[in-house]
Structure formats: C-alpha cells, structure tokens
PDB file of N, CA and C in Angstrom:
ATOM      1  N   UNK A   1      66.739  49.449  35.875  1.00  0.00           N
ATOM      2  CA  UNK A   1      66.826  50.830  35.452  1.00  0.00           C
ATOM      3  C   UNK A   1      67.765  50.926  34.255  1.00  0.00           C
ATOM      4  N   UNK A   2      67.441  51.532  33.091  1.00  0.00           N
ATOM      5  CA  UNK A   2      68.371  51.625  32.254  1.00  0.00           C
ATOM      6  C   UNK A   2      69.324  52.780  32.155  1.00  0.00           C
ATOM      7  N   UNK A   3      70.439  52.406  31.442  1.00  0.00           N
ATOM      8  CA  UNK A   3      71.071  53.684  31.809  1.00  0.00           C
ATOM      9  C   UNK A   3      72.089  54.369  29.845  1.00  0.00           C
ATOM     10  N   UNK A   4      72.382  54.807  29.854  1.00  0.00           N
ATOM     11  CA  UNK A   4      72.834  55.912  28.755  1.00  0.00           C
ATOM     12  C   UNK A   4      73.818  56.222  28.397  1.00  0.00           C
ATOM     13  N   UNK A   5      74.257  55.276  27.380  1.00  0.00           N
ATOM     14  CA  UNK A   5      75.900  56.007  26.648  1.00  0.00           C
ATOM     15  C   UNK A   5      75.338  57.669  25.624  1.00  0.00           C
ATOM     16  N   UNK A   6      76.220  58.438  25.742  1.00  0.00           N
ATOM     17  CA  UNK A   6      75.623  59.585  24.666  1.00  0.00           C
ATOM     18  C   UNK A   6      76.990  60.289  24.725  1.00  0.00           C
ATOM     19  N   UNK A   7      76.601  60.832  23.468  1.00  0.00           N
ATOM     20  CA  UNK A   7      78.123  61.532  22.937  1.00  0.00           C
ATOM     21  C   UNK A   7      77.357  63.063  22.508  1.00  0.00           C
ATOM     22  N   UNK A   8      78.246  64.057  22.964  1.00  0.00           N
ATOM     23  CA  UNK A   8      77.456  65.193  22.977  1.00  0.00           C
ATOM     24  C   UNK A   8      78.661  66.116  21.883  1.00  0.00           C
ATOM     25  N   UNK A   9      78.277  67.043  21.247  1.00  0.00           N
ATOM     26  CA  UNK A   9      78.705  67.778  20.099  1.00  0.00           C
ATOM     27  C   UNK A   9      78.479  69.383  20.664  1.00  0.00           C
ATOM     28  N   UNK A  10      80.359  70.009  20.833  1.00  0.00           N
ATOM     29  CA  UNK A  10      79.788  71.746  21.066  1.00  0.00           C
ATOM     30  C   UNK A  10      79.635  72.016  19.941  1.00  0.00           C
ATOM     31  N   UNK A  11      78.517  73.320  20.021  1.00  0.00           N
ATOM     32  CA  UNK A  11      77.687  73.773  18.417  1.00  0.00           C
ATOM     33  C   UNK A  11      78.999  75.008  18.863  1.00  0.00           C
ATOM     34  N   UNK A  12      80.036  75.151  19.111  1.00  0.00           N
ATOM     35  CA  UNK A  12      80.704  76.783  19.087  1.00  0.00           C
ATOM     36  C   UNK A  12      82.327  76.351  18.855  1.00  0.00           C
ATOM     37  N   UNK A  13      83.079  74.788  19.179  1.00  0.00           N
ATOM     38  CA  UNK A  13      84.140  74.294  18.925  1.00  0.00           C
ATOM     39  C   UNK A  13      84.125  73.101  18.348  1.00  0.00           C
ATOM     40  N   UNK A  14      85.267  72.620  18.475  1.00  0.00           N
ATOM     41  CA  UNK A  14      85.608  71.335  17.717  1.00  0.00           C
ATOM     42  C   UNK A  14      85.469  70.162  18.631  1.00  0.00           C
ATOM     43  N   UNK A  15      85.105  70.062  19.519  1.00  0.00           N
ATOM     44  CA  UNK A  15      84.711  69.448  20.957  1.00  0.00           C
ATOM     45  C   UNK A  15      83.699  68.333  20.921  1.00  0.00           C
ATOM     46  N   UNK A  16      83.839  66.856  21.308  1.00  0.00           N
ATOM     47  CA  UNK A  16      83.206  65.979  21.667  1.00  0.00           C
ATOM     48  C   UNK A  16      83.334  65.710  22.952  1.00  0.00           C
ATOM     49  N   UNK A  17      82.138  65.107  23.753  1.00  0.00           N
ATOM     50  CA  UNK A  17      82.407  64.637  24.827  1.00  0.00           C
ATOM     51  C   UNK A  17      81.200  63.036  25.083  1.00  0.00           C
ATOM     52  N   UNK A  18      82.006  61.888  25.867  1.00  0.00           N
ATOM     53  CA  UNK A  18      81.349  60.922  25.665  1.00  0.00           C
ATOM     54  C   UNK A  18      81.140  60.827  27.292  1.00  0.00           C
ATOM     55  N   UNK A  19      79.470  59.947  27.994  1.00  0.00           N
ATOM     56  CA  UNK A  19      79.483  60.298  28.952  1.00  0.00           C
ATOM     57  C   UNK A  19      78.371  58.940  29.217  1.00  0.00           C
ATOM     58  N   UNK A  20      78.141  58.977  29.973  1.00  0.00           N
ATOM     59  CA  UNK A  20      76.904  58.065  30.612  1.00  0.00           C
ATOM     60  C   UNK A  20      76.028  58.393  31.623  1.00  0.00           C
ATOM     61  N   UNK A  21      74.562  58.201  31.840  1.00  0.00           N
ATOM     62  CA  UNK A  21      73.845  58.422  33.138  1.00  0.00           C
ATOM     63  C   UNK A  21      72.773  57.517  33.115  1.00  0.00           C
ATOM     64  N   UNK A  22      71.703  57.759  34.020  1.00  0.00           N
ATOM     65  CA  UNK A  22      70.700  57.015  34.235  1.00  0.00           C
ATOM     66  C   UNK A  22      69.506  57.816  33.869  1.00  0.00           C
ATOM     67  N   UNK A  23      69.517  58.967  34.272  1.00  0.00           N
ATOM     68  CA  UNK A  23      69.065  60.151  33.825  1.00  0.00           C
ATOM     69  C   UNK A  23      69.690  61.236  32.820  1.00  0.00           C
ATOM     70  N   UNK A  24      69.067  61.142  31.882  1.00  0.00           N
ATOM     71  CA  UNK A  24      69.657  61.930  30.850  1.00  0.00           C
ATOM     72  C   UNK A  24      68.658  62.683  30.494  1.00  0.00           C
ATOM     73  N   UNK A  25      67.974  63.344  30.751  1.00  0.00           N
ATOM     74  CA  UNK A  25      67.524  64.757  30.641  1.00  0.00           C
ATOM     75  C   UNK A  25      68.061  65.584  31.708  1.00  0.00           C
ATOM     76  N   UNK A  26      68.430  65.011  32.800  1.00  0.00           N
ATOM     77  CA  UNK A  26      68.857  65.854  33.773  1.00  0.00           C
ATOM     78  C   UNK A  26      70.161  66.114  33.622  1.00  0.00           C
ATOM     79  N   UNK A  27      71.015  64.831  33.026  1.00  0.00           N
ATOM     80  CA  UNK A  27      72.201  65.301  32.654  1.00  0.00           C
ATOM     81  C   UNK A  27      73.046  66.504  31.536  1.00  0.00           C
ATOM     82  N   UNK A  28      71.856  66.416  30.786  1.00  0.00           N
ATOM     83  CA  UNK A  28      71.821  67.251  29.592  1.00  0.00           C
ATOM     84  C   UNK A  28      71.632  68.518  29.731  1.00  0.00           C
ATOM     85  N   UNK A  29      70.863  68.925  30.853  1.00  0.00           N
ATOM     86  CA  UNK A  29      70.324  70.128  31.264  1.00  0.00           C
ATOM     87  C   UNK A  29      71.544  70.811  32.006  1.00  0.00           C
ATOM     88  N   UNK A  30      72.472  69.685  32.899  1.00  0.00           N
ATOM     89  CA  UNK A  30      73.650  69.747  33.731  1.00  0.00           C
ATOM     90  C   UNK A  30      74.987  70.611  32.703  1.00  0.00           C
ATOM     91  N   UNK A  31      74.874  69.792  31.482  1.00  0.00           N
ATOM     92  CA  UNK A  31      75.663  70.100  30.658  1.00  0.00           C
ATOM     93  C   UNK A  31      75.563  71.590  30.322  1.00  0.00           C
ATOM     94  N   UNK A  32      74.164  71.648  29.549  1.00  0.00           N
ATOM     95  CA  UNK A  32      74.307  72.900  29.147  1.00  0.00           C
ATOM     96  C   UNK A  32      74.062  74.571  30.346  1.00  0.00           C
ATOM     97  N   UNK A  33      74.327  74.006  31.019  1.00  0.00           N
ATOM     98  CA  UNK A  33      73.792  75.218  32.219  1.00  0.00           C
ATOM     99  C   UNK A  33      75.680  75.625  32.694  1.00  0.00           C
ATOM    100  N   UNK A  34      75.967  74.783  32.783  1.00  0.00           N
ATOM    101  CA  UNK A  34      77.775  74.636  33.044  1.00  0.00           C
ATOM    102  C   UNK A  34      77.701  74.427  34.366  1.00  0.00           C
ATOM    103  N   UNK A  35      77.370  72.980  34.671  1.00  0.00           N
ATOM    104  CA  UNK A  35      77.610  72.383  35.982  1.00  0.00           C
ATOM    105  C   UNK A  35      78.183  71.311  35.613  1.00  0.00           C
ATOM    106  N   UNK A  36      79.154  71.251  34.737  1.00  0.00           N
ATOM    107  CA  UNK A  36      80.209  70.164  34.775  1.00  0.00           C
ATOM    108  C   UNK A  36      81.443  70.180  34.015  1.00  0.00           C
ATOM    109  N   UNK A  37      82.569  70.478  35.375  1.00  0.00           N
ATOM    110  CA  UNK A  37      83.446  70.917  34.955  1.00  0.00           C
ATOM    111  C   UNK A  37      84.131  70.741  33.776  1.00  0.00           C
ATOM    112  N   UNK A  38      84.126  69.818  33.077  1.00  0.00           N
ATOM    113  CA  UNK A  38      84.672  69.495  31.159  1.00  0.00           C
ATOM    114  C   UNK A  38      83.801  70.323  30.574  1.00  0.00           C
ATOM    115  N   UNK A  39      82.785  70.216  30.477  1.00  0.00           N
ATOM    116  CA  UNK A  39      81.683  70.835  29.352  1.00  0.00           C
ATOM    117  C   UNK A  39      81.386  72.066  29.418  1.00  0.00           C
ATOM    118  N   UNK A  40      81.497  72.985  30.729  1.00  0.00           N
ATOM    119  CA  UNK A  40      80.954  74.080  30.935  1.00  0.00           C
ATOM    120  C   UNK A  40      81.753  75.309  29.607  1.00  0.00           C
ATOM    121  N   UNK A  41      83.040  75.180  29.800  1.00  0.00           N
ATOM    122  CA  UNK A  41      83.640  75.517  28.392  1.00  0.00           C
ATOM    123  C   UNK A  41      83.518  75.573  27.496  1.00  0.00           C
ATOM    124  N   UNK A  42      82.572  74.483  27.020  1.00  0.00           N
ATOM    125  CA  UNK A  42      81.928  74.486  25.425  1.00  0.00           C
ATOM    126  C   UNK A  42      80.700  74.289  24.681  1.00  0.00           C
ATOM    127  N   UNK A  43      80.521  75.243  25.994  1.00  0.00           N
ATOM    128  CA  UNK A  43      78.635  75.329  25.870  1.00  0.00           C
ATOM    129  C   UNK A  43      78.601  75.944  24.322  1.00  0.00           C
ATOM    130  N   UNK A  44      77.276  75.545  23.893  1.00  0.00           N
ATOM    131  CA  UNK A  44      76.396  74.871  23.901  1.00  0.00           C
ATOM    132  C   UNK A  44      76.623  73.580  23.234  1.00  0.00           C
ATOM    133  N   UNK A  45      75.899  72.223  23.355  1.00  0.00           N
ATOM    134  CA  UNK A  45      75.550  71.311  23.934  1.00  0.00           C
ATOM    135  C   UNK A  45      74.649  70.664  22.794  1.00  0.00           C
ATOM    136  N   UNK A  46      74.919  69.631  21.572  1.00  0.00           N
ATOM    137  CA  UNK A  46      74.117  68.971  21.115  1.00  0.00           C
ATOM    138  C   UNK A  46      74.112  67.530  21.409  1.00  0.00           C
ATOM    139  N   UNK A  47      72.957  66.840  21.671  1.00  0.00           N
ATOM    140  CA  UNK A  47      73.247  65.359  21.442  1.00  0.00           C
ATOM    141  C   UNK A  47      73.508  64.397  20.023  1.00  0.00           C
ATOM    142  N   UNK A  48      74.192  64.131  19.717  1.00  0.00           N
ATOM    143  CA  UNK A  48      74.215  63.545  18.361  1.00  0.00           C
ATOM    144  C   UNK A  48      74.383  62.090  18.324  1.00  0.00           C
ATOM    145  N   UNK A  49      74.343  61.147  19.688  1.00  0.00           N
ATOM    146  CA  UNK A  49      74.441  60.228  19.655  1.00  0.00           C
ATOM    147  C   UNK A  49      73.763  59.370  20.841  1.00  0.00           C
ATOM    148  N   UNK A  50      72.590  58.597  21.277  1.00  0.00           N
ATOM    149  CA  UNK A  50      72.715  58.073  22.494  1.00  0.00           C
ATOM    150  C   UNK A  50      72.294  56.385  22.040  1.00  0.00           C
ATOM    151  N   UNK A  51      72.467  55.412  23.545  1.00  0.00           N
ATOM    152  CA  UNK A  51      72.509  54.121  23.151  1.00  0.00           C
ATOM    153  C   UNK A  51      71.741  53.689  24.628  1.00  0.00           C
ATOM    154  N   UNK A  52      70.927  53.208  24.605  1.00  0.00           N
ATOM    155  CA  UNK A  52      70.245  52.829  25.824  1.00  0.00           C
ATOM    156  C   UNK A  52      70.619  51.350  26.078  1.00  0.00           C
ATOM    157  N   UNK A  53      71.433  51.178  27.423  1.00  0.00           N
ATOM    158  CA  UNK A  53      71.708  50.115  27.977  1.00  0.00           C
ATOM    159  C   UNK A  53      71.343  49.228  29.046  1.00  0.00           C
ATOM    160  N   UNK A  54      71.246  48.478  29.154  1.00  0.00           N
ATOM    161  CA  UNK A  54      70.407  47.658  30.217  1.00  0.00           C
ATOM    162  C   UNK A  54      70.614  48.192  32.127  1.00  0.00           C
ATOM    163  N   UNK A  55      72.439  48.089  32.136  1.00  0.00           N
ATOM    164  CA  UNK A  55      72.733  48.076  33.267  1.00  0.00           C
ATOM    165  C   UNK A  55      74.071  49.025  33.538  1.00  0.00           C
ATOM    166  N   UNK A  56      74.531  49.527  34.184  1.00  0.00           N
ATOM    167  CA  UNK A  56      75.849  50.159  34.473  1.00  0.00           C
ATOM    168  C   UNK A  56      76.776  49.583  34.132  1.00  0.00           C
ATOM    169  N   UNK A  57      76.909  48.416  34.761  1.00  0.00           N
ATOM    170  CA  UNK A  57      78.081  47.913  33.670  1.00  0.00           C
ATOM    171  C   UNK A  57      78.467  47.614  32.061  1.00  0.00           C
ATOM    172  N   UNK A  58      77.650  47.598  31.586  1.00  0.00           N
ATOM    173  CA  UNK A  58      77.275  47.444  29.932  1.00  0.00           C
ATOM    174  C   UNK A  58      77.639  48.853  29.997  1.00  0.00           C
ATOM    175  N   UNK A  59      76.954  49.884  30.353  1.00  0.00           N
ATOM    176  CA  UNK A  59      76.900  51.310  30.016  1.00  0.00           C
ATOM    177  C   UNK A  59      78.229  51.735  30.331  1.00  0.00           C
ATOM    178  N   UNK A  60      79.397  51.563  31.460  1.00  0.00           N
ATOM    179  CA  UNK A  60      80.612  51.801  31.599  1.00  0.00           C
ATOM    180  C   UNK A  60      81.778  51.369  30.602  1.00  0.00           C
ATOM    181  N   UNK A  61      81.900  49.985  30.026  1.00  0.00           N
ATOM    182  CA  UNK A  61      82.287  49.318  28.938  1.00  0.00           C
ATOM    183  C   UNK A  61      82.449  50.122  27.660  1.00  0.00           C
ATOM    184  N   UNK A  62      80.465  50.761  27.342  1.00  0.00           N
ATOM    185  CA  UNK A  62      80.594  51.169  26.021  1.00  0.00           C
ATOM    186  C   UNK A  62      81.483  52.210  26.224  1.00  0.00           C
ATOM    187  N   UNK A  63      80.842  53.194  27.581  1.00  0.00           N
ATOM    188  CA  UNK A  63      82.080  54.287  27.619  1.00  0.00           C
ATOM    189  C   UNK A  63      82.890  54.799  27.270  1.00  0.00           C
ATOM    190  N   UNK A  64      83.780  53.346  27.991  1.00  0.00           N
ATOM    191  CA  UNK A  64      85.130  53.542  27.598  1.00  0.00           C
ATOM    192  C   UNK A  64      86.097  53.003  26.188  1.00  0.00           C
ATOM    193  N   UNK A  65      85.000  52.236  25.395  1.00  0.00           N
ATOM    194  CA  UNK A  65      85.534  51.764  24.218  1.00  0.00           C
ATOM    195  C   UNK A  65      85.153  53.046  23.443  1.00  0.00           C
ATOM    196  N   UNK A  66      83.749  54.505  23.776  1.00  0.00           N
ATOM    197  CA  UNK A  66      83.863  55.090  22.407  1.00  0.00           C
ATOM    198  C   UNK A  66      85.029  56.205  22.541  1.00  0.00           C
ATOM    199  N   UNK A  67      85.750  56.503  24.185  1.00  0.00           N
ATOM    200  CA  UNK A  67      87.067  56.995  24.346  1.00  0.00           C
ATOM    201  C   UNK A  67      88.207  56.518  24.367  1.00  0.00           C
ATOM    202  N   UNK A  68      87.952  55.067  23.546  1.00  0.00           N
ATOM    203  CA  UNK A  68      89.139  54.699  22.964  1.00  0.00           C
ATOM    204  C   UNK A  68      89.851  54.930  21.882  1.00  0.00           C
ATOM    205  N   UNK A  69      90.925  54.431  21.438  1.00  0.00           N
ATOM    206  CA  UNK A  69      91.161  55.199  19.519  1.00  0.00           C
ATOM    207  C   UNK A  69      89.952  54.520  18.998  1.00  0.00           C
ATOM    208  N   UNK A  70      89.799  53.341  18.718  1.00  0.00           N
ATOM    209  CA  UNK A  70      88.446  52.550  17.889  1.00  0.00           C
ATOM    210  C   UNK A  70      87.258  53.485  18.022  1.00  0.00           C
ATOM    211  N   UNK A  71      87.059  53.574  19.421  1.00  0.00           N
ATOM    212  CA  UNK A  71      86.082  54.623  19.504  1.00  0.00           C
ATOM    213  C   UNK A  71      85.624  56.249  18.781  1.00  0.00           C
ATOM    214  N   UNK A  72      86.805  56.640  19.087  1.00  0.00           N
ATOM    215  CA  UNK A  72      86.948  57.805  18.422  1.00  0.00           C
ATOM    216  C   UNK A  72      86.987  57.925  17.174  1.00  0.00           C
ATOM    217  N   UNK A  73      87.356  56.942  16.406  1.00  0.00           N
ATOM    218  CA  UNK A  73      86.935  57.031  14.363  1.00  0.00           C
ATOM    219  C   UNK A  73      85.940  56.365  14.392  1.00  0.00           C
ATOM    220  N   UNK A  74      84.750  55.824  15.162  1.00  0.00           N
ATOM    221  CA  UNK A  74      83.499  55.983  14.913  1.00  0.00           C
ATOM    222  C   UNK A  74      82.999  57.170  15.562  1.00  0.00           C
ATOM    223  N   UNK A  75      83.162  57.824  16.087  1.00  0.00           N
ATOM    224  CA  UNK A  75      82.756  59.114  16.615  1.00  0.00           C
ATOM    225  C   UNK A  75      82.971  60.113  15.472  1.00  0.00           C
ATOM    226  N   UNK A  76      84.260  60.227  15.093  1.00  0.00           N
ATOM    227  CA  UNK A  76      85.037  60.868  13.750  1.00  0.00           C
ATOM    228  C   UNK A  76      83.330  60.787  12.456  1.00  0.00           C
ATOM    229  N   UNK A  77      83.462  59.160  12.038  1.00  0.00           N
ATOM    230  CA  UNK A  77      82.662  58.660  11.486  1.00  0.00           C
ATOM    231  C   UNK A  77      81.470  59.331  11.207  1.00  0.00           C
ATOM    232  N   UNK A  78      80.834  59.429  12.552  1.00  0.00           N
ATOM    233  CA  UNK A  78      79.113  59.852  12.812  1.00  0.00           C
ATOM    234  C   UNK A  78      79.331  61.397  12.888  1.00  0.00           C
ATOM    235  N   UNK A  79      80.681  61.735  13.176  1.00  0.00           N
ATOM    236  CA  UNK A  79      80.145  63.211  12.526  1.00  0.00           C
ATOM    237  C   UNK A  79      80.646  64.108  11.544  1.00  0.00           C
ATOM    238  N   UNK A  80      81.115  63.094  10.325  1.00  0.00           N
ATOM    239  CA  UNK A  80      81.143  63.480   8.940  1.00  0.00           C
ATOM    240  C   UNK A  80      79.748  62.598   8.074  1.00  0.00           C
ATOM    241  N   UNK A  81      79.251  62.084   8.969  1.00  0.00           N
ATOM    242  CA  UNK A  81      77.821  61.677   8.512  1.00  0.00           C
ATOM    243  C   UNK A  81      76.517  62.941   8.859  1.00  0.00           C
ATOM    244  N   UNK A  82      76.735  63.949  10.014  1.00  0.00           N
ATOM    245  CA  UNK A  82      76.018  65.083   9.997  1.00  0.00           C
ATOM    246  C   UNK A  82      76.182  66.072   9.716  1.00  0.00           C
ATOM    247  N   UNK A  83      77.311  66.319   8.584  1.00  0.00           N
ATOM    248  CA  UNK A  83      77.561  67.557   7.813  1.00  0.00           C
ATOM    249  C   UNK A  83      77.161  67.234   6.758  1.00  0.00           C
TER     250      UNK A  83
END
C-alpha cells in the first residue's frame, strides 16, 4: 500500500502544514471540513506538494526531515516558486 508525504498551504494565512497518510483524499477532505485539530484554524486548505512513498516508514522519515530546519527552506523554497 502506498502511502503520502504532502505539505498543505492555508489560502487565508501564512500557514504550512506537513503530514502523511495512506489515504489522501480522505485526508484532505478531513482537513478542509475542520476535523483536525492543527488545521481546522486555517481553513482553507491547498495542496502544493505531495510525494508518493512505498511504505510507512519511508513516508514517516520524509515527514520528519520536511519539519526539520532543512526541511523547512525547501518548503520556504517551493513556495516562492508559486508566487
């Protein structure tokens, strides 16, 4: 089963959030409805980034390296590349 690094963009703040699932339409839908407690705050909800990974563990790893500092100035990065 594969599973989903994605980094989501509020269209109303200055707000990133980095996340993982197996299902990601359902997660996405989770997001923007405000059934999860971080995000419900900064609805609405773009995807601007996802990475399809083999297994959970690969997918936990990337995780936590794009909420690392390294992580975060490629995050920085990709979204002075969509303005």
């Amino acid at each position: 089963m594969p599973w989903f690094v994605y980094i989501l963009k509020s269209l109303r703040y200055k707000k990133t959030y980095v996340g993982m699932t197996c299902d990601l339409k359902k997660r996405l839908h989770e997001h923007n409805r405000g059934q999860s407690f971080y995000t419900k705050a900064f609805r609405p909800w773009k995807l601007i980034y996802l990475e399809k990974l083999s297994n959970v563990k690969e997918a936990r790893k990337k995780e936590k390296y794009f909420k690392s500092c390294a992580g975060r100035k490629i995050i920085s990065k990709l979204l002075a590349q969509l303005i």
